[in-house]
Structures are given as structure tokens and as C-alpha cells.
N, C-alpha and C. Protein backbone atom coordinates (compact mmCIF):
# COMPACT_ATOMS: atom_id res chain seq x y z
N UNK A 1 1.90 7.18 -9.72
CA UNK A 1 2.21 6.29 -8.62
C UNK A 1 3.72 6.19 -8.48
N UNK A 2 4.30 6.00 -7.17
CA UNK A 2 5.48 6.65 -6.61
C UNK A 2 5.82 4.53 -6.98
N UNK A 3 6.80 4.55 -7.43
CA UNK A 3 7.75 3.30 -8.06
C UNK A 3 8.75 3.17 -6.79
N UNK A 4 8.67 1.95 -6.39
CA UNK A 4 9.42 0.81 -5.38
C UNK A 4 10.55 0.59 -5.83
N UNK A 5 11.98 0.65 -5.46
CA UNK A 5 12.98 0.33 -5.55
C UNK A 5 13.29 -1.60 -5.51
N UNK A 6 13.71 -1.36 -6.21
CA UNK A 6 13.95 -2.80 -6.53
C UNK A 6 14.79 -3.91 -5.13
N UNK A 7 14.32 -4.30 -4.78
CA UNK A 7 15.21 -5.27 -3.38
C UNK A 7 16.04 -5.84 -3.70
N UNK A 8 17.24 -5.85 -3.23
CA UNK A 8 18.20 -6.66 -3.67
C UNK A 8 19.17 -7.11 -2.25
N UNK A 9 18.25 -6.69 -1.64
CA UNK A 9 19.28 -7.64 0.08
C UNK A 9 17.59 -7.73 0.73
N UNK A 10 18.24 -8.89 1.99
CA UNK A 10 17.55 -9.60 3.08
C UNK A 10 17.48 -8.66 4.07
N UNK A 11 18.07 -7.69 4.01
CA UNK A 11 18.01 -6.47 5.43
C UNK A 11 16.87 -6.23 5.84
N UNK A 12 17.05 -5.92 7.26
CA UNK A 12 15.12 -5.38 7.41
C UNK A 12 15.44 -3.70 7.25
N UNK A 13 14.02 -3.20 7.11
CA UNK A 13 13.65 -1.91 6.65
C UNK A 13 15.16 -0.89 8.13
N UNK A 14 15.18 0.51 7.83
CA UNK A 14 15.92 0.76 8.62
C UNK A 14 14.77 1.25 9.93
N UNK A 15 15.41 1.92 10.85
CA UNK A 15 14.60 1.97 12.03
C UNK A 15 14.09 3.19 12.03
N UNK A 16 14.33 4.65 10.98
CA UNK A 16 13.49 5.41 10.96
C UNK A 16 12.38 5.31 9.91
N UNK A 17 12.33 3.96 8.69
CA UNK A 17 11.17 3.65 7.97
C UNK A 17 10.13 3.00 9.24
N UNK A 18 10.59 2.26 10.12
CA UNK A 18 9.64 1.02 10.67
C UNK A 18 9.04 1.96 11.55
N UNK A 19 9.93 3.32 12.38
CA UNK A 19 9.23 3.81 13.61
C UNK A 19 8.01 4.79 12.46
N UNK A 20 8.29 4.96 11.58
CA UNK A 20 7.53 6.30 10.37
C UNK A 20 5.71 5.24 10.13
N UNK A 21 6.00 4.04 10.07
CA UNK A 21 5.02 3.06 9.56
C UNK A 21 4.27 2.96 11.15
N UNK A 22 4.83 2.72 11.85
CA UNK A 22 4.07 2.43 13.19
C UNK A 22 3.70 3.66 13.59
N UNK A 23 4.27 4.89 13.45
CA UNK A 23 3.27 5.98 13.83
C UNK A 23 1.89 5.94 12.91
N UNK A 24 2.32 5.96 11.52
CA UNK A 24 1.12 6.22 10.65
C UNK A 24 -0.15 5.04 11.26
N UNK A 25 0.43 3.91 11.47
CA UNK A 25 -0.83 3.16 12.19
C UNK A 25 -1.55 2.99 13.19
N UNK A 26 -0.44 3.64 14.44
CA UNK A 26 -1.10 4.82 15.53
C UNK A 26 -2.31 5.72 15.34
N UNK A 27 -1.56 6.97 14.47
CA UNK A 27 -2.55 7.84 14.28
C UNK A 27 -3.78 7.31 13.81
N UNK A 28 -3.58 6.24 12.65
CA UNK A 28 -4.96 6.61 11.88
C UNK A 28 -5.74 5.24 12.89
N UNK A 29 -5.66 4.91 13.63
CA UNK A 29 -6.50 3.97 14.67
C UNK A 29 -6.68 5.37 15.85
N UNK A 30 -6.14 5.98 16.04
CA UNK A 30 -6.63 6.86 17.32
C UNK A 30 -7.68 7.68 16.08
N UNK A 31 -7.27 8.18 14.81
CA UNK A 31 -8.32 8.55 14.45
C UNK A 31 -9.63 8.00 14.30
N UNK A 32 -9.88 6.66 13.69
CA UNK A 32 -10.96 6.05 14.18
C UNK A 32 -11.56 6.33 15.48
N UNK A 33 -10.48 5.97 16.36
CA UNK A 33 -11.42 6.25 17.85
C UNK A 33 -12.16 7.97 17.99
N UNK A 34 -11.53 8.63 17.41
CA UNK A 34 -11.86 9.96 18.09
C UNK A 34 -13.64 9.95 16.74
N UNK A 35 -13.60 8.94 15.53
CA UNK A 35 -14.95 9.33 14.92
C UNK A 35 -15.70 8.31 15.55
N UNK A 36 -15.38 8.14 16.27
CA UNK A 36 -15.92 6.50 17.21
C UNK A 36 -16.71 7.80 18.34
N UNK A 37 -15.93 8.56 18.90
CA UNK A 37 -16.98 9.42 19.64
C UNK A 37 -17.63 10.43 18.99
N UNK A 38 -16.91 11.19 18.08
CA UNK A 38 -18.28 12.02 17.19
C UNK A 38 -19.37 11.43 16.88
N UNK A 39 -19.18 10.41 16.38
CA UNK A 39 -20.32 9.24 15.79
C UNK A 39 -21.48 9.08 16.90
N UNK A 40 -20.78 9.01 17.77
CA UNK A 40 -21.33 8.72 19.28
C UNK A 40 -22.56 9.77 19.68
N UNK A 41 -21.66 10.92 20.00
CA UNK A 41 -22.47 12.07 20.00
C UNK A 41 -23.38 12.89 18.97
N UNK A 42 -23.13 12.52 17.55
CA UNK A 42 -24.44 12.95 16.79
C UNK A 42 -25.26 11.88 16.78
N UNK A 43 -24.91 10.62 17.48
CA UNK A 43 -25.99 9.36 17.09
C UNK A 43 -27.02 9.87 18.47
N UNK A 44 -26.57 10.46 19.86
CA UNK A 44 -27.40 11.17 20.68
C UNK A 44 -28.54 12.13 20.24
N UNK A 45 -27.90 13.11 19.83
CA UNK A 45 -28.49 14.30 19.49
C UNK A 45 -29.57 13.82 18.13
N UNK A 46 -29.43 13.05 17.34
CA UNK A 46 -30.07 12.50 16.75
C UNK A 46 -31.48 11.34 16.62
N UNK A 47 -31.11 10.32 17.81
CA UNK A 47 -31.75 9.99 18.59
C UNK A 47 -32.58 8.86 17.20
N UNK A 48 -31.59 7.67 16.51
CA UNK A 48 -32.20 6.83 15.77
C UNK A 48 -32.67 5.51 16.33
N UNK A 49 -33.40 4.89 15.28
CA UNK A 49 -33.64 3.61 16.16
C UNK A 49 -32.48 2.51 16.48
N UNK A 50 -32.91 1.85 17.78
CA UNK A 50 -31.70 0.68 17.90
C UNK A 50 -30.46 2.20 18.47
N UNK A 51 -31.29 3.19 19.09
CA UNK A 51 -29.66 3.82 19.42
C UNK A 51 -29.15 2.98 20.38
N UNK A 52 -29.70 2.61 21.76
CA UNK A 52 -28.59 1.72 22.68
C UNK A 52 -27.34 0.80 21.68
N UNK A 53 -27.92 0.06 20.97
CA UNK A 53 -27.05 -0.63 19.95
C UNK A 53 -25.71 0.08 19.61
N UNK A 54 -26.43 1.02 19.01
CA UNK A 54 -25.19 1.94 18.14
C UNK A 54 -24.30 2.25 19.05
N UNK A 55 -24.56 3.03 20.36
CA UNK A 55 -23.78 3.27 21.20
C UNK A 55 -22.76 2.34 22.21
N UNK A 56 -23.04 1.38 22.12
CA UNK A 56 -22.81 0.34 22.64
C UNK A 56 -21.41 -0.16 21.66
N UNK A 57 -21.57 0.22 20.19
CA UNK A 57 -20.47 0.11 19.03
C UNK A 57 -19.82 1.03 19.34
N UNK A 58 -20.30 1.95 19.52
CA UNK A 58 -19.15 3.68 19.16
C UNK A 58 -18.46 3.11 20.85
N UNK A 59 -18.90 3.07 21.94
CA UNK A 59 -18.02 2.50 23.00
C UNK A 59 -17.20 1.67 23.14
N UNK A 60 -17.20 0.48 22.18
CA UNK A 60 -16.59 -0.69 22.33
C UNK A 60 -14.96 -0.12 21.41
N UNK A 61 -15.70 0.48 20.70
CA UNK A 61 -14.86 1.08 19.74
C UNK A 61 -13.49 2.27 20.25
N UNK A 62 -14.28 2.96 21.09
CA UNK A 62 -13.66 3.69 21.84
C UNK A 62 -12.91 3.48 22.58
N UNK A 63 -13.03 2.14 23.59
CA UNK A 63 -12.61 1.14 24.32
C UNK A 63 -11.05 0.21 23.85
N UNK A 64 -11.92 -0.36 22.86
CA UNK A 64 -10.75 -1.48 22.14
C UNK A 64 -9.44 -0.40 21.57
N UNK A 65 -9.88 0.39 20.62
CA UNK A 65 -9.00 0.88 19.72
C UNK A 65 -7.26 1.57 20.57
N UNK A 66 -7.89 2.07 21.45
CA UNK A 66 -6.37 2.84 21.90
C UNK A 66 -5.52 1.36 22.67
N UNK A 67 -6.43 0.84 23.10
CA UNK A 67 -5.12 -0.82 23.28
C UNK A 67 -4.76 -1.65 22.11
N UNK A 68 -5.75 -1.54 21.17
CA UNK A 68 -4.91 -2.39 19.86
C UNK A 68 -3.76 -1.02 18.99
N UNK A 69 -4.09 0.27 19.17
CA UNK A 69 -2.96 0.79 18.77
C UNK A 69 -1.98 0.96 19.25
N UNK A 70 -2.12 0.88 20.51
CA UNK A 70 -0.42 0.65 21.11
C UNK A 70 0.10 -0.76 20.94
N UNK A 71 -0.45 -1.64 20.96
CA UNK A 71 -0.03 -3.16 20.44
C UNK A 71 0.80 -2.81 19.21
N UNK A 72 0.01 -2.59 18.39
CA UNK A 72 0.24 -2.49 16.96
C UNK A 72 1.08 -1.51 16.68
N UNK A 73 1.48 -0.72 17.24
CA UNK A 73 2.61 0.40 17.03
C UNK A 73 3.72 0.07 17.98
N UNK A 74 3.61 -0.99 18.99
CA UNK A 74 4.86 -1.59 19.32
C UNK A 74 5.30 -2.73 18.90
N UNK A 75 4.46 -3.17 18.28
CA UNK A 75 4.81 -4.57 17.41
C UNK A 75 6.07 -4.72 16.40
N UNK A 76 6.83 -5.35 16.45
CA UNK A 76 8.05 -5.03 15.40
C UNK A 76 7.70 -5.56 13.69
N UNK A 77 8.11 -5.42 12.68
CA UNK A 77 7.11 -5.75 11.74
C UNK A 77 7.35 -7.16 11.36
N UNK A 78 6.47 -7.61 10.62
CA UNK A 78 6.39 -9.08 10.73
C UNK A 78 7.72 -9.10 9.60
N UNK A 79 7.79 -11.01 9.84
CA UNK A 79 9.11 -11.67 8.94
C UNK A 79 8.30 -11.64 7.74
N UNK A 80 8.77 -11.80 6.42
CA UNK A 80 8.97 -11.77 5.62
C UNK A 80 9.05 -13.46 4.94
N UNK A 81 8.55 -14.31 4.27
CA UNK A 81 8.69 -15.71 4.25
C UNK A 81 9.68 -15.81 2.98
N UNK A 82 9.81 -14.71 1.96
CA UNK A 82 10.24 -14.67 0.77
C UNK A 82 11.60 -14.39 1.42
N UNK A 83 12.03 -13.71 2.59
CA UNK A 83 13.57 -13.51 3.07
C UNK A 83 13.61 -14.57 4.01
N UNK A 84 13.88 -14.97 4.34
CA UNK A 84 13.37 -15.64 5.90
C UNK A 84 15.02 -15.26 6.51
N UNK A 85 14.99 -14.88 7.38
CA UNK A 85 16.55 -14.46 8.34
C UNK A 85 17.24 -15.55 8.46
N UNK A 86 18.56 -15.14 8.25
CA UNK A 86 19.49 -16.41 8.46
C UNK A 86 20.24 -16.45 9.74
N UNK A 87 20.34 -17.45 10.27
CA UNK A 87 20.78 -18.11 11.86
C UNK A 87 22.04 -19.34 11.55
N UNK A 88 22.84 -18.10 12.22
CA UNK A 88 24.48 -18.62 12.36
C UNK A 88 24.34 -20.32 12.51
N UNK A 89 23.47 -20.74 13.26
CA UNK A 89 23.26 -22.34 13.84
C UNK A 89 22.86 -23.00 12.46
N UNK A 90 21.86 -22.74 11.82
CA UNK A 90 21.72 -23.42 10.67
C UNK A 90 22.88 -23.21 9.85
N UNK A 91 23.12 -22.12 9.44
CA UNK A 91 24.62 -22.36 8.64
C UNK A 91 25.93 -23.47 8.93
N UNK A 92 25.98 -23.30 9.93
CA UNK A 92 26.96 -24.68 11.18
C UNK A 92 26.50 -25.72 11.05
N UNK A 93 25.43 -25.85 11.01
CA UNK A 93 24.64 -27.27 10.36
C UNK A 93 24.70 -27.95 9.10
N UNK A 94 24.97 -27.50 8.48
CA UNK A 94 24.63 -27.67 7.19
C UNK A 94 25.65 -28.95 6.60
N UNK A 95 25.29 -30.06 6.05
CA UNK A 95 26.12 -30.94 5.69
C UNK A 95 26.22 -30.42 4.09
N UNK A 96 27.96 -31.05 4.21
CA UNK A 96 27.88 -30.89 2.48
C UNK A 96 28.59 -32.68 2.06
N UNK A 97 27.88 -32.61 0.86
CA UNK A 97 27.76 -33.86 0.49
C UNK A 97 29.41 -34.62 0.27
N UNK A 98 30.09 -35.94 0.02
CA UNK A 98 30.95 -36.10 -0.18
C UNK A 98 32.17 -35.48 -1.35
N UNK A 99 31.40 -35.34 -2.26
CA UNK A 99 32.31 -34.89 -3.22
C UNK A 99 32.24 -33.31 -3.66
N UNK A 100 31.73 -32.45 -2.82
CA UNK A 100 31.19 -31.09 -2.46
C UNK A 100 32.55 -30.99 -1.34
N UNK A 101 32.76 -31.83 -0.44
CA UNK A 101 33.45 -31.62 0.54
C UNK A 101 35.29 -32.29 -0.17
N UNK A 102 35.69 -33.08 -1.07
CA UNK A 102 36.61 -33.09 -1.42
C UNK A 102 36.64 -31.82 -2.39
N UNK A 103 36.03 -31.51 -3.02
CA UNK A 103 36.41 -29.97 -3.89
C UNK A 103 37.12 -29.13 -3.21
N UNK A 104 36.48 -28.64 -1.83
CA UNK A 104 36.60 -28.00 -0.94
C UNK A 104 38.24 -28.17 -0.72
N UNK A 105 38.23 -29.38 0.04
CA UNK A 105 39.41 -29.94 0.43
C UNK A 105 40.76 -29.65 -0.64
N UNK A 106 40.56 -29.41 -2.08
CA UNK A 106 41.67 -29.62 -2.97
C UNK A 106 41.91 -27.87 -3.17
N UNK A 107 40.97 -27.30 -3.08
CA UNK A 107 41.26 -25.73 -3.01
C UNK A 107 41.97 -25.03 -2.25
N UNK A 108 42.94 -24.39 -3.04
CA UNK A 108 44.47 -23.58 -2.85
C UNK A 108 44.40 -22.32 -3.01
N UNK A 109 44.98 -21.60 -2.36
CA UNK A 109 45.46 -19.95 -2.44
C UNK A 109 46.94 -19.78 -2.79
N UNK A 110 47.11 -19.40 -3.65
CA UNK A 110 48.44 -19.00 -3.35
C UNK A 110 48.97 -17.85 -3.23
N UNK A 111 49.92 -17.77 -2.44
CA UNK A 111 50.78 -16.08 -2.17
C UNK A 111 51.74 -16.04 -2.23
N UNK A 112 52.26 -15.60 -2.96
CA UNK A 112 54.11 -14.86 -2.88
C UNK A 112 54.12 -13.85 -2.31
N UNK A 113 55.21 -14.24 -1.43
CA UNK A 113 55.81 -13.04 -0.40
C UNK A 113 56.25 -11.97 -1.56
């Protein structure tokens, strides 16, 4: 088993991992659909009981799948709750307590020319 690099930033994935993941979930939903009609057509030629039923699945199937894979392959990938993104506004917000804010206040740089 291929070992995960250890995370050590909030970054999101880059944009040729995320477009690589949304194809793979493309394909393998259009693949479903396409055994959604084989299925279809040996459940004909076969001719079991409850076929209206079955067919009625392999259609719906056929139906739904190519609109939930384009959803789902344009979808950007979800947040993350363990990173959660940081927003300039909350940072600006942020109170710091009184004696957090005199520390602040007494801190010096110094430089010689």
C-alpha cells in the first residue's frame, strides 16, 4: 500500500490532483451507466421475471447517472473541517485581551544604520 505524505499546510490539493480525482469519478459513473445498458439488454434477451421492473432500473439508471456525473465532476471538492480556510475578516476581528495587547505594545525592533 502506496503511504500518504504527511500534511503539514492548510493548502487545498493543487489543480492538476483535483481535475485527476474528478475525472476518475466521471469515468467510473459513466461506467456504471454504460453496465446500466448491457444489463439492460441481456435482461431482454433473457427475458426474467419482474423484467418490466428491472428495466425500468437499468433506465432510471441510465437516465440519472450522466447528470449526477457532470454535477459531481464539476463540483469543487468539499472543505475540510480539520483545516477550515482562513478569512482575512475574521483575522481583523479578533480581540486580544488586555495584557496580550500591552505586550504587544512594549515590543521593539531595533536597527542600526
Amino acid at each position: 500500500m502506496k503511504k500518504q505524505p504527511v500534511l503539514i499546510t492548510n493548502a487545498a490539493r493543487s489543480q492538476s490532483e483535483q481535475l485527476r480525482a474528478r475525472q476518475i469519478r466521471y469515468v467510473t459513473m459513466m461506467s456504471a451507466r454504460a453496465a446500466c445498458l448491457i444489463i439492460g439488454a441481456v435482461l431482454v434477451s433473457v427475458r426474467p421475471p419482474l423484467l418490466p421492473l428491472w428495466l425500468i432500473l437499468c433506465a432510471a439508471g441510465m437516465i440519472f447517472l450522466p447528470w449526477a456525473a457532470v454535477l459531481i465532476a464539476n463540483d469543487r471538492p468539499p472543505k475540510s473541517r480539520a483545516h477550515p480556510a482562513a478569512t482575512p475578516a475574521a483575522d481583523q476581528q479578533r480581540i486580544l485581551e488586555p495584557e496580550a495587547a500591552e505586550v504587544i505594545k512594549q515590543r521593539t525592533i531595533d536597527v542600526e544604520p
